[in-house]
N, C-alpha and C. Protein backbone atom coordinates (compact mmCIF):
# COMPACT_ATOMS: atom_id res chain seq x y z
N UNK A 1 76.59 167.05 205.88
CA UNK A 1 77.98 167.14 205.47
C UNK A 1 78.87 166.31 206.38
N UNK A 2 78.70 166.41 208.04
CA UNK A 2 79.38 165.81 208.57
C UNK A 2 78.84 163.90 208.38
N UNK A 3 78.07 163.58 208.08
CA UNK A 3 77.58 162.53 207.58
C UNK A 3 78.99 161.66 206.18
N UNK A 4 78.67 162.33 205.74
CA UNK A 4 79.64 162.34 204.12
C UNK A 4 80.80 162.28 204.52
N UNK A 5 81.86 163.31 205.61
CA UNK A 5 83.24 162.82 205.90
C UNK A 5 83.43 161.89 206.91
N UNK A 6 82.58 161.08 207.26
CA UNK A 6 82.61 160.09 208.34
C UNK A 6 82.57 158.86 207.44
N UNK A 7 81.88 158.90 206.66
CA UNK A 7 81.61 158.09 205.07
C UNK A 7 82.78 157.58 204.40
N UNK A 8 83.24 158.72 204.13
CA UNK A 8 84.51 158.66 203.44
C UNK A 8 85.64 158.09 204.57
N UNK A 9 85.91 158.66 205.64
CA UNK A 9 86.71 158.15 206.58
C UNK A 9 86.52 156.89 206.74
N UNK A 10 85.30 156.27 207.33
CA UNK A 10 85.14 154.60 207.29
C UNK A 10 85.53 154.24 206.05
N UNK A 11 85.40 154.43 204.68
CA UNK A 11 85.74 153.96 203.41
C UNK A 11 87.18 153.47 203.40
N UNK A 12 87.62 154.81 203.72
CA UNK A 12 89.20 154.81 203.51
C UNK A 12 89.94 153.79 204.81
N UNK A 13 89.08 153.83 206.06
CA UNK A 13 89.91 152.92 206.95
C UNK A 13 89.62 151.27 206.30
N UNK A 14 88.42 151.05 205.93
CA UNK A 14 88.39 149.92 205.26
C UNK A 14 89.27 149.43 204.36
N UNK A 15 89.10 150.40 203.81
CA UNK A 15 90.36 150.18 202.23
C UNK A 15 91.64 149.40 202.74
N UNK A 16 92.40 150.41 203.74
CA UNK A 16 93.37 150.52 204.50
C UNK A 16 93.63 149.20 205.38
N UNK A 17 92.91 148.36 205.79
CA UNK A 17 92.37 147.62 206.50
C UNK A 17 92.35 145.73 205.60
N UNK A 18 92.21 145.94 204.46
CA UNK A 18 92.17 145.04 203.57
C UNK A 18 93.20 144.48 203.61
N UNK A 19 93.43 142.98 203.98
CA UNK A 19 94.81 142.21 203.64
C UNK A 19 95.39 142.22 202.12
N UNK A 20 96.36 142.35 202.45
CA UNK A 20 97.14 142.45 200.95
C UNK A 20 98.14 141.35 201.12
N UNK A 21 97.90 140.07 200.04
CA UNK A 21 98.41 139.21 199.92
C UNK A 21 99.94 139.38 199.87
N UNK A 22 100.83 137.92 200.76
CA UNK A 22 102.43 138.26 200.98
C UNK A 22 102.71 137.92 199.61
N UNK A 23 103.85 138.34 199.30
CA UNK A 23 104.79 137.34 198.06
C UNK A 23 105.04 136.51 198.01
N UNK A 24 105.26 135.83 197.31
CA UNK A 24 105.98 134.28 197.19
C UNK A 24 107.22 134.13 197.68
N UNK A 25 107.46 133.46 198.36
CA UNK A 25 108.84 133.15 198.99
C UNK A 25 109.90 132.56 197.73
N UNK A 26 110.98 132.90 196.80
CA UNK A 26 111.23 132.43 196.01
C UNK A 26 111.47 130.76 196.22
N UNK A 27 111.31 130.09 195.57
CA UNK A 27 112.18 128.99 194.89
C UNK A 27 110.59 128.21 196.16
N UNK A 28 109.47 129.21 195.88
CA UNK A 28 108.45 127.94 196.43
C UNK A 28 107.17 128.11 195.69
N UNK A 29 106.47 127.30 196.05
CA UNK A 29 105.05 126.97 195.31
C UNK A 29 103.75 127.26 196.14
N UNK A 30 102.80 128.20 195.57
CA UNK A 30 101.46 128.74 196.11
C UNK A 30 100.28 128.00 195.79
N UNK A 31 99.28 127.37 197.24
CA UNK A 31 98.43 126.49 196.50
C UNK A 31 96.78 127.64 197.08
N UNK A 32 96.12 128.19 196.43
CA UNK A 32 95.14 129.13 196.95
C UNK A 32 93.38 127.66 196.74
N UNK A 33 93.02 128.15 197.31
CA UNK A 33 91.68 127.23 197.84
C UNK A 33 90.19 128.51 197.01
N UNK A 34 89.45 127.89 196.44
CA UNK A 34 88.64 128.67 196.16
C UNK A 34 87.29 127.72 195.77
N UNK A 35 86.10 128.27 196.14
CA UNK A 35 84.67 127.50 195.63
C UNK A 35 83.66 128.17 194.64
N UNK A 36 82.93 127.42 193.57
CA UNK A 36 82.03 128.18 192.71
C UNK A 36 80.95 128.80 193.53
N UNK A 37 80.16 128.52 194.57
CA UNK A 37 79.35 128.94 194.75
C UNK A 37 79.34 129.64 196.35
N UNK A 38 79.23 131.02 196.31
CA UNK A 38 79.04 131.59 197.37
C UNK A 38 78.99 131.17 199.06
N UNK A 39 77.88 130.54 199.31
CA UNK A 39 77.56 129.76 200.64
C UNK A 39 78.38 128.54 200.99
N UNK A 40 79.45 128.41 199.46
CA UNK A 40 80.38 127.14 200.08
C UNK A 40 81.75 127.86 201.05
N UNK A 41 82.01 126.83 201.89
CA UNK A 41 83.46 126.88 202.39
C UNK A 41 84.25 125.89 202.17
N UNK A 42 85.71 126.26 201.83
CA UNK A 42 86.66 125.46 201.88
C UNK A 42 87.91 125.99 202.59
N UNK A 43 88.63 124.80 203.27
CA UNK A 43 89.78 125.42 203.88
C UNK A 43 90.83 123.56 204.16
N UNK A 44 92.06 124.41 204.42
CA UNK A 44 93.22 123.46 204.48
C UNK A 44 93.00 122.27 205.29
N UNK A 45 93.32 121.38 205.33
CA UNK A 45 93.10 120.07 206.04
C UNK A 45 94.51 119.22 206.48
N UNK A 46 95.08 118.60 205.71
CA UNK A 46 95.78 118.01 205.68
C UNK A 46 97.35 118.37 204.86
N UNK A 47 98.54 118.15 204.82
CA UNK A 47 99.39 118.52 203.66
C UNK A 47 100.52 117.24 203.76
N UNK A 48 100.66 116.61 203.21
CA UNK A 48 101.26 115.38 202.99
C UNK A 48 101.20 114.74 204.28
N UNK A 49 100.03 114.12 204.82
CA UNK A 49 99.52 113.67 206.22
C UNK A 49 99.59 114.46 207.16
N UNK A 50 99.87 115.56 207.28
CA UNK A 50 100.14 116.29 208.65
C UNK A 50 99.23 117.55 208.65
N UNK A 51 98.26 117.36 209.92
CA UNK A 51 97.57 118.55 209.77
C UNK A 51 97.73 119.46 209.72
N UNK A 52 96.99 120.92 208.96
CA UNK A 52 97.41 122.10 208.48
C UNK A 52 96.27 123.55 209.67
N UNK A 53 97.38 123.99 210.58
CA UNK A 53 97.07 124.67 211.56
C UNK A 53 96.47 125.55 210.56
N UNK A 54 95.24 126.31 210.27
CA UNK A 54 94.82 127.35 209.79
C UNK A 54 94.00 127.27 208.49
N UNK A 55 93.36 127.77 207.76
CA UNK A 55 92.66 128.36 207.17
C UNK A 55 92.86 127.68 205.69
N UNK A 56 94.23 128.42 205.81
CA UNK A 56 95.38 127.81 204.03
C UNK A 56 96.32 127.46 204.37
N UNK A 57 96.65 126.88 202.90
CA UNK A 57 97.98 126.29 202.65
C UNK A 57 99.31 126.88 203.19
N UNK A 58 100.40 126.65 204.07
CA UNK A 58 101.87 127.20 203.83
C UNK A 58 102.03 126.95 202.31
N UNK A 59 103.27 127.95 202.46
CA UNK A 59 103.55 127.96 200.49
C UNK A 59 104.47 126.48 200.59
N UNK A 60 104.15 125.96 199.20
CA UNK A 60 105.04 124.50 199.49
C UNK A 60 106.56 124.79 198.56
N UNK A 61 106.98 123.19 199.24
CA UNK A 61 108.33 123.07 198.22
C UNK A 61 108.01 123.13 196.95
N UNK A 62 108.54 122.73 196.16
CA UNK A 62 108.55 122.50 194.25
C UNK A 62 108.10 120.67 194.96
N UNK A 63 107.55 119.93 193.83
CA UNK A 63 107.85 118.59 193.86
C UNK A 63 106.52 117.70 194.44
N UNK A 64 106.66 116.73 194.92
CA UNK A 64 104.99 115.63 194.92
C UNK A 64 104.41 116.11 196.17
N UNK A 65 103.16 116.35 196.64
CA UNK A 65 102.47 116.73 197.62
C UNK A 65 100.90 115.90 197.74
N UNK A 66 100.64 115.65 198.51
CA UNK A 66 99.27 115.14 199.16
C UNK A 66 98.48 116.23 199.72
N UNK A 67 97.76 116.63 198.67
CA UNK A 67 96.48 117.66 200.02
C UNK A 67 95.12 117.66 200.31
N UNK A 68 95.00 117.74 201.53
CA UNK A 68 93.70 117.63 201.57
C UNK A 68 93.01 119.06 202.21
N UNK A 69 91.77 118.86 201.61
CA UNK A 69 90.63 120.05 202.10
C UNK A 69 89.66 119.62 202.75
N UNK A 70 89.08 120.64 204.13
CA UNK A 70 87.75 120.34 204.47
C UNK A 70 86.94 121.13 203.85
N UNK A 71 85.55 120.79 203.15
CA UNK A 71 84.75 121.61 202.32
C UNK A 71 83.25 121.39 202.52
N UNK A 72 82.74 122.51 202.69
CA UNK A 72 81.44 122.60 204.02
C UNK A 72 80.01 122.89 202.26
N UNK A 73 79.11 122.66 201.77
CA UNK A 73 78.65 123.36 200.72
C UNK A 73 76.95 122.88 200.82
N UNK A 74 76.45 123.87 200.73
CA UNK A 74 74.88 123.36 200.87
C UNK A 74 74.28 122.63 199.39
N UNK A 75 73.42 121.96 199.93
CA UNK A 75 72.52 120.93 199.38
C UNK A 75 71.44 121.27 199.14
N UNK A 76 70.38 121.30 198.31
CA UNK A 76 69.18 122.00 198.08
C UNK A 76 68.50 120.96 199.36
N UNK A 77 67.65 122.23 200.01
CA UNK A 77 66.63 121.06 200.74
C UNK A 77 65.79 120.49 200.13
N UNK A 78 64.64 119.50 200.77
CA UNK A 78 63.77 118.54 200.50
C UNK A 78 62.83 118.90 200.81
N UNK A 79 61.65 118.54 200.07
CA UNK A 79 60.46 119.04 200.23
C UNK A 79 59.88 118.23 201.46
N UNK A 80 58.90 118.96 201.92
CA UNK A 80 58.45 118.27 203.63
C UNK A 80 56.75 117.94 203.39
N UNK A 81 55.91 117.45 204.17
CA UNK A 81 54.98 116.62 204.16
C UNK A 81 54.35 117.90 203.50
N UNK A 82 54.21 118.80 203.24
CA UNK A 82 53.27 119.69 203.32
C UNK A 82 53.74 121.02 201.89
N UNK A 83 54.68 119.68 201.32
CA UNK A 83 55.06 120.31 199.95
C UNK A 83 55.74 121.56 199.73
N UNK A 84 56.78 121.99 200.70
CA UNK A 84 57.26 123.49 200.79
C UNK A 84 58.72 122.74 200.85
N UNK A 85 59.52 124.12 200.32
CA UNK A 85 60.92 123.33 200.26
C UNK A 85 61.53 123.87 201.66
N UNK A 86 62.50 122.68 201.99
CA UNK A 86 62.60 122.63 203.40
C UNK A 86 63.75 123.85 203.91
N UNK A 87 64.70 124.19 204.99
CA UNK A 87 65.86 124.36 205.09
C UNK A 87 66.71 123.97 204.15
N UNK A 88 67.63 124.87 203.91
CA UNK A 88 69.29 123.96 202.76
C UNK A 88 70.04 123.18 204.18
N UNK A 89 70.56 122.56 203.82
CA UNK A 89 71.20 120.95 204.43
C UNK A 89 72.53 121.81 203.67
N UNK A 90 73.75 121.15 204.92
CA UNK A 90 74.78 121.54 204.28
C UNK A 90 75.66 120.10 204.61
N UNK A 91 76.54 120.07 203.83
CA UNK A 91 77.15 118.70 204.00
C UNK A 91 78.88 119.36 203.68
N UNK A 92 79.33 118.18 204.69
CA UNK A 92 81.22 118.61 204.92
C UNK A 92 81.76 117.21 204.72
N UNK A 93 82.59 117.26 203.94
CA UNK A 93 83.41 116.48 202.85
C UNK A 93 84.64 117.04 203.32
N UNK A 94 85.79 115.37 202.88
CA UNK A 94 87.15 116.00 203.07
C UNK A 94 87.49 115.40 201.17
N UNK A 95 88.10 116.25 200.57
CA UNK A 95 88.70 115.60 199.23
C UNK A 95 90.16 115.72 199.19
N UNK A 96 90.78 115.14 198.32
CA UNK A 96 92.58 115.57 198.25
C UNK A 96 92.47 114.92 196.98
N UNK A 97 94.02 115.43 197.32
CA UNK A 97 94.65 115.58 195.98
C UNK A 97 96.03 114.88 195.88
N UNK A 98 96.69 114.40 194.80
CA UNK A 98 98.18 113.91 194.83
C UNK A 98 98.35 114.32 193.60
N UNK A 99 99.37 115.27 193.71
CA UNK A 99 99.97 115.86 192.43
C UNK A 99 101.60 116.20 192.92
N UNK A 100 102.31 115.69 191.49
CA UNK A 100 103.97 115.31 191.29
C UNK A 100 104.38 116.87 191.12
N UNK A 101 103.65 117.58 190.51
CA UNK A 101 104.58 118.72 189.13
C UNK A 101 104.58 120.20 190.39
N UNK A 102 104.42 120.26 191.46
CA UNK A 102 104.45 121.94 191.75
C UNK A 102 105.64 122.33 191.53
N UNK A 103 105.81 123.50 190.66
CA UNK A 103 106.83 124.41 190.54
C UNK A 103 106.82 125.78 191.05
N UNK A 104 107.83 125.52 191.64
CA UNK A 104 108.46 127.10 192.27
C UNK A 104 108.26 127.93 191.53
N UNK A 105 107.84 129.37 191.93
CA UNK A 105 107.01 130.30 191.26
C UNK A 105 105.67 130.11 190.89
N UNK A 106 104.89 129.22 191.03
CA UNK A 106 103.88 129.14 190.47
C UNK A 106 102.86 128.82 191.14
N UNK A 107 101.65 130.01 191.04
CA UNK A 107 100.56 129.76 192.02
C UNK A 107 99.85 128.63 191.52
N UNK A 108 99.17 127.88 192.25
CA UNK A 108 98.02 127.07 191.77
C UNK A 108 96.62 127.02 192.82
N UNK A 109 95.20 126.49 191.96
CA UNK A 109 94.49 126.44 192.52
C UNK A 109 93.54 125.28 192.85
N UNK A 110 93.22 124.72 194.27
CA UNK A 110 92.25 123.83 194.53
C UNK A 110 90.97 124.26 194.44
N UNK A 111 89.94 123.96 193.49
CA UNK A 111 88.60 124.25 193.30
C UNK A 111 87.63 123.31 193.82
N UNK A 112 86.44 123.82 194.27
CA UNK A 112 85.98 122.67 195.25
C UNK A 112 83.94 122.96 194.58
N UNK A 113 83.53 122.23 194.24
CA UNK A 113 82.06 122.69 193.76
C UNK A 113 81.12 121.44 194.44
N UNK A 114 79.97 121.35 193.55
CA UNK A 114 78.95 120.40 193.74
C UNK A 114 78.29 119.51 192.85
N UNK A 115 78.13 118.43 192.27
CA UNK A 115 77.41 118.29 192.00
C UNK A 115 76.29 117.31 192.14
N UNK A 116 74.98 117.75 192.01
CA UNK A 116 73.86 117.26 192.89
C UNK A 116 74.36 117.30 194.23
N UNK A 117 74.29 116.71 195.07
CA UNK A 117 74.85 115.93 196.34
C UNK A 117 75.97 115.49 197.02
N UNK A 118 76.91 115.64 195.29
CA UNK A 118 78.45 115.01 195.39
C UNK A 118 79.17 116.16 195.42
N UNK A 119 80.34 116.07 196.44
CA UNK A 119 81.31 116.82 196.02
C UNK A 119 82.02 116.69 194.88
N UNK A 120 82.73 117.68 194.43
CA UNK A 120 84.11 117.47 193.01
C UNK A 120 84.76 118.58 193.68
N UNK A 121 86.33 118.38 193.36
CA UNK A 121 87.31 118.75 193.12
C UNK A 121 88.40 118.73 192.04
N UNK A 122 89.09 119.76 191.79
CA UNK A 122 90.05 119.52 190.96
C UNK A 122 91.22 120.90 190.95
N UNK A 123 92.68 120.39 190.89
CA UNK A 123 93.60 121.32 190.75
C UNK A 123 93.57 122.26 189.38
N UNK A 124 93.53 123.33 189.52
CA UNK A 124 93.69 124.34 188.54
C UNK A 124 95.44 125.06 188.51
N UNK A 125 96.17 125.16 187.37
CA UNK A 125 97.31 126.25 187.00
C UNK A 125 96.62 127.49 186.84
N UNK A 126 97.73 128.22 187.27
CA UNK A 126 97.39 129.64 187.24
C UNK A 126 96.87 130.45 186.04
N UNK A 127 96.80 129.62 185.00
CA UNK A 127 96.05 129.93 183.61
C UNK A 127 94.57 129.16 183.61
N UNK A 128 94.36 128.62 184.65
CA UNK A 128 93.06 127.81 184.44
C UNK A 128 92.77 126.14 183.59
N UNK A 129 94.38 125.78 183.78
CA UNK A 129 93.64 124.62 182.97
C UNK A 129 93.78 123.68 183.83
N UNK A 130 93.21 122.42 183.98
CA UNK A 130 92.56 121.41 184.85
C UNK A 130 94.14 120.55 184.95
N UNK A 131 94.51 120.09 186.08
CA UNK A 131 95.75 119.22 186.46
C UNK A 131 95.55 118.08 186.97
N UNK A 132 94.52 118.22 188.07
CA UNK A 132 94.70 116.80 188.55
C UNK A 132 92.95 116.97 189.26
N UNK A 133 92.64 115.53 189.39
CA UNK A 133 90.77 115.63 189.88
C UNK A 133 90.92 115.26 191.10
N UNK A 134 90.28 116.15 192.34
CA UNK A 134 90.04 115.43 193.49
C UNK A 134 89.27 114.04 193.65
N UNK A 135 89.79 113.19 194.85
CA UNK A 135 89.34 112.47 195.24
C UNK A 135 88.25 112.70 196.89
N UNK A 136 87.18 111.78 196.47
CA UNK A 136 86.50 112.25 197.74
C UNK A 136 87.13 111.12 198.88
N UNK A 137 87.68 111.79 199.49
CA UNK A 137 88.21 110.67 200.95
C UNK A 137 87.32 110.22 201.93
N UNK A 138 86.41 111.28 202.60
CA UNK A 138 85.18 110.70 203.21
C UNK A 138 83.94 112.22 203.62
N UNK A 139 82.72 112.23 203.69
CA UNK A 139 81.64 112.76 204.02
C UNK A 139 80.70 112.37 205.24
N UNK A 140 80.23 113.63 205.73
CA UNK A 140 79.48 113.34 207.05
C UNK A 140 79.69 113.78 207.77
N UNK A 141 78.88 113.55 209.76
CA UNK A 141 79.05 114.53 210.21
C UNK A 141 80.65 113.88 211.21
N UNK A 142 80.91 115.17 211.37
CA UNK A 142 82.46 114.98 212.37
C UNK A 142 83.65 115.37 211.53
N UNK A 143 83.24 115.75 210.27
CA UNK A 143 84.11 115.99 209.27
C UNK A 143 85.10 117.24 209.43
């Protein structure tokens, strides 16, 4: 029994414990970072040339922005002399973006995936439909 309310207690401090996203600052624009596949990372890089102290985006003005992401995502490994598949290889890419239209009030999203070998990117609206395609700026290590 005492098992079970210690249970519940950790539950509830967890719960409790969970960041709960701020509001939107009115009359500004939310850009959230997200990847399809689990083992990827992505995070803030750049925001109209100037590096971005932290994790994510500040919320931006309305109006034209430059952004860039660093985005970390594994690679299937390669098979080795002895025909077994190797370690996953992970590879870190920077991509961005230049998009005119952010509007105040309105979240949007940078999506960051794979394919084969290559990175892709592309801006998503808060309804999901496609805005603008990342560009890959450069890959490798030091990234």
């Amino acid at each position: 029994m005492r098992w079970i309310a210690l249970f519940i207690v950790t539950l509830i401090t967890i719960g409790c414990a969970a960041p709960t996203p701020t509001p939107l600052a009115e009359g500004q624009a939310r850009l959230e970072l997200s990847t399809q596949r689990p083992a990827d990372r992505i995070s803030a890089y750049r925001l109209d040339g100037e590096l971005v102290s932290g994790l994510r985006f500040p919320d931006l003005n309305p109006g034209s922005h430059n952004v860039q992401v660093r985005f970390r995502y594994e690679v299937p490994g390669s098979a080795s002399a002895g025909g077994m598949l190797g370690e996953p290889q992970f590879r870190t890419c920077i991509l961005g973006i230049d998009y005119a239209d952010f509007n105040a009030g309105d979240t949007y999203h940078f999506v960051a995936d794979r394919l084969g070998i290559r990175p892709a990117g592309w801006l998503e609206s808060a309804d999901n439909q496609r805005l603008a395609r990342a560009s890959i700026i450069r890959c490798g290590p030091g990234v």
